[in-house]
PDB file of N, CA and C in Angstrom:
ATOM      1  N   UNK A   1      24.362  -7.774  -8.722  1.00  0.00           N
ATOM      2  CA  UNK A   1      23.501  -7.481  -7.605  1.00  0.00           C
ATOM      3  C   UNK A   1      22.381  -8.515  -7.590  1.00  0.00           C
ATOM      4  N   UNK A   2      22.032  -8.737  -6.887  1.00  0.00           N
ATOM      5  CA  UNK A   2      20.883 -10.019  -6.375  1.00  0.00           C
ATOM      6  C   UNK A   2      19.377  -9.592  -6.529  1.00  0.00           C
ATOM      7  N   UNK A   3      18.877  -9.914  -7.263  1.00  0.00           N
ATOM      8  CA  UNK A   3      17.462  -9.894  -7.295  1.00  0.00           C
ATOM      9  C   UNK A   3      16.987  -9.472  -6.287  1.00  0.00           C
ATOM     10  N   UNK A   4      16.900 -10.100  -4.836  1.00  0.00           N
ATOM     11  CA  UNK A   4      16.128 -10.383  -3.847  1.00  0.00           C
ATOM     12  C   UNK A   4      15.976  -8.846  -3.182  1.00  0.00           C
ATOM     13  N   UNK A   5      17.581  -8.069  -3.524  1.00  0.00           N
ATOM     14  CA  UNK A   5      18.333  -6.855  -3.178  1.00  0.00           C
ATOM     15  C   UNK A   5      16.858  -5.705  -4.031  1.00  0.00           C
ATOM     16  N   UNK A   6      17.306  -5.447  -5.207  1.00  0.00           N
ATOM     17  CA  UNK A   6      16.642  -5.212  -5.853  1.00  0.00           C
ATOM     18  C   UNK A   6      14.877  -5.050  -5.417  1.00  0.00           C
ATOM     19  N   UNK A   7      14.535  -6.341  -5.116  1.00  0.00           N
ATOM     20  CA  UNK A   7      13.170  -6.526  -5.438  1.00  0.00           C
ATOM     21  C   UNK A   7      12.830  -5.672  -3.721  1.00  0.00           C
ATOM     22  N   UNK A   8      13.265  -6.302  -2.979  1.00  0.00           N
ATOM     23  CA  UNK A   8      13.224  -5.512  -1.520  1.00  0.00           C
ATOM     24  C   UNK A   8      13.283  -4.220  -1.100  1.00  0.00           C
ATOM     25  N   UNK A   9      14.101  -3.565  -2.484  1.00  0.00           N
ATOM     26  CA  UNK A   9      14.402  -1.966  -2.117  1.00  0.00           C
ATOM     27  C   UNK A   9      13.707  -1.315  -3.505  1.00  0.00           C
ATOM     28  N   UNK A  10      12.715  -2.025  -3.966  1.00  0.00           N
ATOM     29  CA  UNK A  10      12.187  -1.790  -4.784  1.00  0.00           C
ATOM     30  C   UNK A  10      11.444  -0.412  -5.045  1.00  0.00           C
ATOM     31  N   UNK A  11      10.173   0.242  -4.094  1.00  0.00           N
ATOM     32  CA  UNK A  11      10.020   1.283  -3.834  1.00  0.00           C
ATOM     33  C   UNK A  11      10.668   2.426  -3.478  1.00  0.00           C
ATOM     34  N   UNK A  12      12.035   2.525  -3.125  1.00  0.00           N
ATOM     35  CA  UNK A  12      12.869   3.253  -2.944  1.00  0.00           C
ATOM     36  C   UNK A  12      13.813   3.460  -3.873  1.00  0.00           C
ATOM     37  N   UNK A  13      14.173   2.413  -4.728  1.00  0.00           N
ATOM     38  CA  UNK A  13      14.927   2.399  -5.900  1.00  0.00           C
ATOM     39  C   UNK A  13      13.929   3.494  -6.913  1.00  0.00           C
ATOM     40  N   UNK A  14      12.412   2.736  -6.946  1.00  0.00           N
ATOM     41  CA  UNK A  14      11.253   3.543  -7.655  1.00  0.00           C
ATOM     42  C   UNK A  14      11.599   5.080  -7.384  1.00  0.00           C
ATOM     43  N   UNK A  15      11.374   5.367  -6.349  1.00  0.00           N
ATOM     44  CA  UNK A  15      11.484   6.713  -5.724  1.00  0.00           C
ATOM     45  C   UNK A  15      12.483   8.014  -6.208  1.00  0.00           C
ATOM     46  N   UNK A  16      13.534   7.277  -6.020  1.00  0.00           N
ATOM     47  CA  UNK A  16      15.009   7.978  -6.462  1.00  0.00           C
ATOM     48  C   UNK A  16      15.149   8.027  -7.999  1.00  0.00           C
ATOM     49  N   UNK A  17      14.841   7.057  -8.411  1.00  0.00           N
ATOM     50  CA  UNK A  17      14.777   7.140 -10.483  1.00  0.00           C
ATOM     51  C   UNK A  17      13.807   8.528 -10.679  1.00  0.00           C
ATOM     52  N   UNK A  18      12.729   8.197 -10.039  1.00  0.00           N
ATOM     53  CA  UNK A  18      11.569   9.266 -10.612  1.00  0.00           C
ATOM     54  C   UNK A  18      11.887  10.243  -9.975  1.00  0.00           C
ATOM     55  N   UNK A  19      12.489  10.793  -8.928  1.00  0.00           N
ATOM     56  CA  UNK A  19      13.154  12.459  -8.635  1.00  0.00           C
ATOM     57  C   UNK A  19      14.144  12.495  -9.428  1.00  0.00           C
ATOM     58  N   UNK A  20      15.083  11.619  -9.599  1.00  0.00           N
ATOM     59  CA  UNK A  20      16.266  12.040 -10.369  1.00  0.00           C
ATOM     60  C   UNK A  20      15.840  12.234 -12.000  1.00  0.00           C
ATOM     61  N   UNK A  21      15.326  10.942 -12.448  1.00  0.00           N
ATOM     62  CA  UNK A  21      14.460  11.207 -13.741  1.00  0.00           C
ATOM     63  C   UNK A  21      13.176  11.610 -14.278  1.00  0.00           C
ATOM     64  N   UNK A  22      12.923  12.837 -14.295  1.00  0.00           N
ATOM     65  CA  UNK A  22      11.216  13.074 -14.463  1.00  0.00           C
ATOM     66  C   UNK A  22      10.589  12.973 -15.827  1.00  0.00           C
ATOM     67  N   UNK A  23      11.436  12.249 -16.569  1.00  0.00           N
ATOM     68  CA  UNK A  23      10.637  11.627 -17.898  1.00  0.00           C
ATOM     69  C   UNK A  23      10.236   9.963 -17.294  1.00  0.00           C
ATOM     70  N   UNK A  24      10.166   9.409 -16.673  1.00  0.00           N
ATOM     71  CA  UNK A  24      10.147   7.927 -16.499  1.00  0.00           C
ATOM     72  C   UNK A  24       9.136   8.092 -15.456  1.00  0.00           C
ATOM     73  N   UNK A  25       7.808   7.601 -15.933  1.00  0.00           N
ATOM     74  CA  UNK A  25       6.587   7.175 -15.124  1.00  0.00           C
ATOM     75  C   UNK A  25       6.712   5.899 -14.123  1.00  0.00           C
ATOM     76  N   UNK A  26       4.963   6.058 -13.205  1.00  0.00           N
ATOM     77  CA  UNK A  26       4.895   5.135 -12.373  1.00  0.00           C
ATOM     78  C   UNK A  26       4.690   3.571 -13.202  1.00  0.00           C
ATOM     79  N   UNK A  27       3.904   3.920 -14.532  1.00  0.00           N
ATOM     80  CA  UNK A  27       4.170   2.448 -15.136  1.00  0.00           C
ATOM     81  C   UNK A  27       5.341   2.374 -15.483  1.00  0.00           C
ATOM     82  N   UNK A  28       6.347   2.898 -15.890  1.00  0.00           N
ATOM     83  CA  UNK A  28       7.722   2.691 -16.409  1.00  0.00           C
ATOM     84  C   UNK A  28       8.668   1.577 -15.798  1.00  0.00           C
ATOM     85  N   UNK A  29       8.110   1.783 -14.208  1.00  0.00           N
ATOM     86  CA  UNK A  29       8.469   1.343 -13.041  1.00  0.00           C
ATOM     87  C   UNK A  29       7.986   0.251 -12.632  1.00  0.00           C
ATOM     88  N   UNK A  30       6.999  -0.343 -13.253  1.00  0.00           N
ATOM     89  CA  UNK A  30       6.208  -1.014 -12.239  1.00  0.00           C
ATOM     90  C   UNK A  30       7.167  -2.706 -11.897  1.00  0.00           C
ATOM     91  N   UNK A  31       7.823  -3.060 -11.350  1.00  0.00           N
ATOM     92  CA  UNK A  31       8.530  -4.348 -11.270  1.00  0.00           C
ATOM     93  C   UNK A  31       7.726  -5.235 -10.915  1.00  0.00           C
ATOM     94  N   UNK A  32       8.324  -6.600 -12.117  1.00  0.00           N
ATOM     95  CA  UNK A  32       7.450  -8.272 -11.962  1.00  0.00           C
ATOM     96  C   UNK A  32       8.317  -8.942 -11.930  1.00  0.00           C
ATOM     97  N   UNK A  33       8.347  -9.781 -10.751  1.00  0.00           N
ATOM     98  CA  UNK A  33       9.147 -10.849 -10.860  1.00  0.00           C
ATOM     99  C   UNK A  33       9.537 -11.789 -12.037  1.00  0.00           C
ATOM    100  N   UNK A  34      10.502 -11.685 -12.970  1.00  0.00           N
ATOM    101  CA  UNK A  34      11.163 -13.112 -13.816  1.00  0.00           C
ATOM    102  C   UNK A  34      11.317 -11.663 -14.865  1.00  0.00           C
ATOM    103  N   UNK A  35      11.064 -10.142 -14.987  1.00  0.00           N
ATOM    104  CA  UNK A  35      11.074  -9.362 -15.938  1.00  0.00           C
ATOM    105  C   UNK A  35      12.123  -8.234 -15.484  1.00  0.00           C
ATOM    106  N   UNK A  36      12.388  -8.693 -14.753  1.00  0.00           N
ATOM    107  CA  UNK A  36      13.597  -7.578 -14.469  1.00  0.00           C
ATOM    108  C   UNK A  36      14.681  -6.955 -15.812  1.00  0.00           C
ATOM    109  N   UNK A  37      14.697  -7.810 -16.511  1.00  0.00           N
ATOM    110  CA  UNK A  37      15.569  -7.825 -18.208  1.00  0.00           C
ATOM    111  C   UNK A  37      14.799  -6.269 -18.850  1.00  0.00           C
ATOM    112  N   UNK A  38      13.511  -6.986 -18.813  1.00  0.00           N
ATOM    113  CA  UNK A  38      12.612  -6.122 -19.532  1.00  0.00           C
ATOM    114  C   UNK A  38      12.512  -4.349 -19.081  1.00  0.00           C
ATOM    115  N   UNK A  39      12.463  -4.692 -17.670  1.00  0.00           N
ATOM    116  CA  UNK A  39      11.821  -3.206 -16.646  1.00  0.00           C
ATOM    117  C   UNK A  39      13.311  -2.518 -16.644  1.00  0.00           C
ATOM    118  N   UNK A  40      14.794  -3.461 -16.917  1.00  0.00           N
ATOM    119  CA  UNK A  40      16.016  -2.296 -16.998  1.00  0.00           C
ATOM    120  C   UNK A  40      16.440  -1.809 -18.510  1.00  0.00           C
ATOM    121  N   UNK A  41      16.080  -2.580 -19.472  1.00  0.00           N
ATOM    122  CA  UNK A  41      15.978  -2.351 -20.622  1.00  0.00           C
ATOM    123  C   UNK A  41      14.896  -1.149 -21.210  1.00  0.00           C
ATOM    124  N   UNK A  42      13.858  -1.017 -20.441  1.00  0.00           N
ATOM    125  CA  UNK A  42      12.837  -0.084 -21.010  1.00  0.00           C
ATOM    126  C   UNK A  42      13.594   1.771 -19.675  1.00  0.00           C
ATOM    127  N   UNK A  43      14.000   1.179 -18.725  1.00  0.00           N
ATOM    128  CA  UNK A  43      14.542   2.423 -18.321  1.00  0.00           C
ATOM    129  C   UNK A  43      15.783   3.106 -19.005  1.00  0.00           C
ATOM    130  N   UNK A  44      16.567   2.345 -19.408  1.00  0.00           N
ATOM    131  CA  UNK A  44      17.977   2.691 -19.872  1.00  0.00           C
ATOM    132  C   UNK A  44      17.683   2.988 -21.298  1.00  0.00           C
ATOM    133  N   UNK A  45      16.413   2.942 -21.926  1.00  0.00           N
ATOM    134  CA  UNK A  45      15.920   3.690 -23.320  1.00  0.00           C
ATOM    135  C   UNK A  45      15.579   5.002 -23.129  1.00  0.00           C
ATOM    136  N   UNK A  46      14.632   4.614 -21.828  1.00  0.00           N
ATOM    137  CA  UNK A  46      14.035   6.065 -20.936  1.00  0.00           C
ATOM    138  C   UNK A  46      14.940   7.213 -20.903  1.00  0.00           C
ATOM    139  N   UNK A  47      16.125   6.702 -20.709  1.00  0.00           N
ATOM    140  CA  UNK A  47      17.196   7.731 -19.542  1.00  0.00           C
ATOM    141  C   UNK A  47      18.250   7.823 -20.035  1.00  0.00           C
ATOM    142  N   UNK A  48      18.875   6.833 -21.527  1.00  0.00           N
ATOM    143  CA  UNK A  48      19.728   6.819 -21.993  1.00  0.00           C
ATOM    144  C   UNK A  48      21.050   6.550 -21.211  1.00  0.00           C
ATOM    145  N   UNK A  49      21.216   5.623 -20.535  1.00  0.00           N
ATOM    146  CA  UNK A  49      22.158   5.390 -19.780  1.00  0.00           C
ATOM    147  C   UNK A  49      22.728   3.526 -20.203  1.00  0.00           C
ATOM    148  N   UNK A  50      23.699   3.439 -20.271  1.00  0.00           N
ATOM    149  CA  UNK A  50      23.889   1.832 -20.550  1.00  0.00           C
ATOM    150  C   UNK A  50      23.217   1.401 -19.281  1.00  0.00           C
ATOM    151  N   UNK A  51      23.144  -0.128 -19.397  1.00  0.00           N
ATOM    152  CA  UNK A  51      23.188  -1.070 -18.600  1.00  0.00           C
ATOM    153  C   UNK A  51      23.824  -0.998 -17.612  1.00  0.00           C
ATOM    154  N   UNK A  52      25.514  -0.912 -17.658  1.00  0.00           N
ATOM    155  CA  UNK A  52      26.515  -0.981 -16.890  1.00  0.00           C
ATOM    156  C   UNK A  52      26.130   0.514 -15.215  1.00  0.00           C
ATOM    157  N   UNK A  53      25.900   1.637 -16.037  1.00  0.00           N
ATOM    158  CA  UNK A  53      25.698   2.693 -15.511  1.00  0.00           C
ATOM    159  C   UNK A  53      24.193   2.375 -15.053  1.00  0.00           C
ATOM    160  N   UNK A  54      23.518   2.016 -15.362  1.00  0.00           N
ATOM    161  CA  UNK A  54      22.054   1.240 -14.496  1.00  0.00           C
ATOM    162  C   UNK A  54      22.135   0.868 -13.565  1.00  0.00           C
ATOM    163  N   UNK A  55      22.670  -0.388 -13.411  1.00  0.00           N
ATOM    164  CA  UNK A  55      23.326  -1.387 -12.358  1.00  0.00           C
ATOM    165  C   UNK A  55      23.964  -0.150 -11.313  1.00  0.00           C
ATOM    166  N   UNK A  56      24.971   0.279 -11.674  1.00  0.00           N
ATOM    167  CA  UNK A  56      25.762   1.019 -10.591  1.00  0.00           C
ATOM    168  C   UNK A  56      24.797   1.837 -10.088  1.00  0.00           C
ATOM    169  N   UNK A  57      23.766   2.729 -10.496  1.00  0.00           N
ATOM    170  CA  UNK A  57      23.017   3.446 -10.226  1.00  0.00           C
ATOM    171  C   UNK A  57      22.020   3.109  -8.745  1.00  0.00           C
ATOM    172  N   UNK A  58      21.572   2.101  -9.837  1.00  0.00           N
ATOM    173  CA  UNK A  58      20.739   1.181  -8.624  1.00  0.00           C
ATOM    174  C   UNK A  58      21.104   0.571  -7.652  1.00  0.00           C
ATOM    175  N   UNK A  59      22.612   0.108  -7.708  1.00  0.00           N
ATOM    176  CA  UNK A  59      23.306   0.034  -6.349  1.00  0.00           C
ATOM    177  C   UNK A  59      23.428   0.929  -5.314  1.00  0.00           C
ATOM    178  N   UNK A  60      23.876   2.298  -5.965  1.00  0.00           N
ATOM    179  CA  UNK A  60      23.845   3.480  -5.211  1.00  0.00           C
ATOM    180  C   UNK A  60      22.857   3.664  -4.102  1.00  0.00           C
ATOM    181  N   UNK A  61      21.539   3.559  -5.101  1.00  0.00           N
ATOM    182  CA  UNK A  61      20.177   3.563  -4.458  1.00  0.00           C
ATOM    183  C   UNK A  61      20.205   2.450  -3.436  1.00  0.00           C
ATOM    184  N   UNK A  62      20.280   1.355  -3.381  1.00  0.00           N
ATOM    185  CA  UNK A  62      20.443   0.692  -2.004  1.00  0.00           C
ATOM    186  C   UNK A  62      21.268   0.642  -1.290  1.00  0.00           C
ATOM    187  N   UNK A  63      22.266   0.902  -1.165  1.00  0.00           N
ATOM    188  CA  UNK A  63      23.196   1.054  -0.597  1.00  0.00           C
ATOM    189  C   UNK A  63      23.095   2.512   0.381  1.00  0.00           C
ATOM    190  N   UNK A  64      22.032   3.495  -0.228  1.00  0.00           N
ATOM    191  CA  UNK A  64      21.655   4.654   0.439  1.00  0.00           C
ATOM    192  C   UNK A  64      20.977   4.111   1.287  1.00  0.00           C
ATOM    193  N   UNK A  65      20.077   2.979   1.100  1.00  0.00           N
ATOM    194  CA  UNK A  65      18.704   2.789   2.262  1.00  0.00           C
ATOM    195  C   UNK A  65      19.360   2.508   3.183  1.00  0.00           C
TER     196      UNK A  65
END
């Protein structure tokens, strides 16, 4: 999935993690450009979900908008 995807549906991606996950805060969330590694790595500790299942997740989420 493309960064640009991601970074654009960013607040809405935000949105849907934190109803679906209510252990994962607004800092948990907060996305910086060039750290994206970092911000899916600290959720998928959060939420216990691989990587692989991340990605798909977050596709879901845009693909809803």
């Amino acid at each position: 999935m493309h960064e640009s995807k991601i970074k654009s549906n960013w607040s809405n991606i935000k949105l849907k993690l934190m109803q679906n996950f209510p252990q994962l805060s607004d800092a948990d969330l907060i996305y910086i450009d060039g750290k994206e590694e970092e911000l899916f790595q600290n959720i998928q500790k959060k939420i216990l979900l691989t990587r692989e299942e991340l990605i798909y997740l977050i596709y879901l989420y845009v693909s809803e908008s």
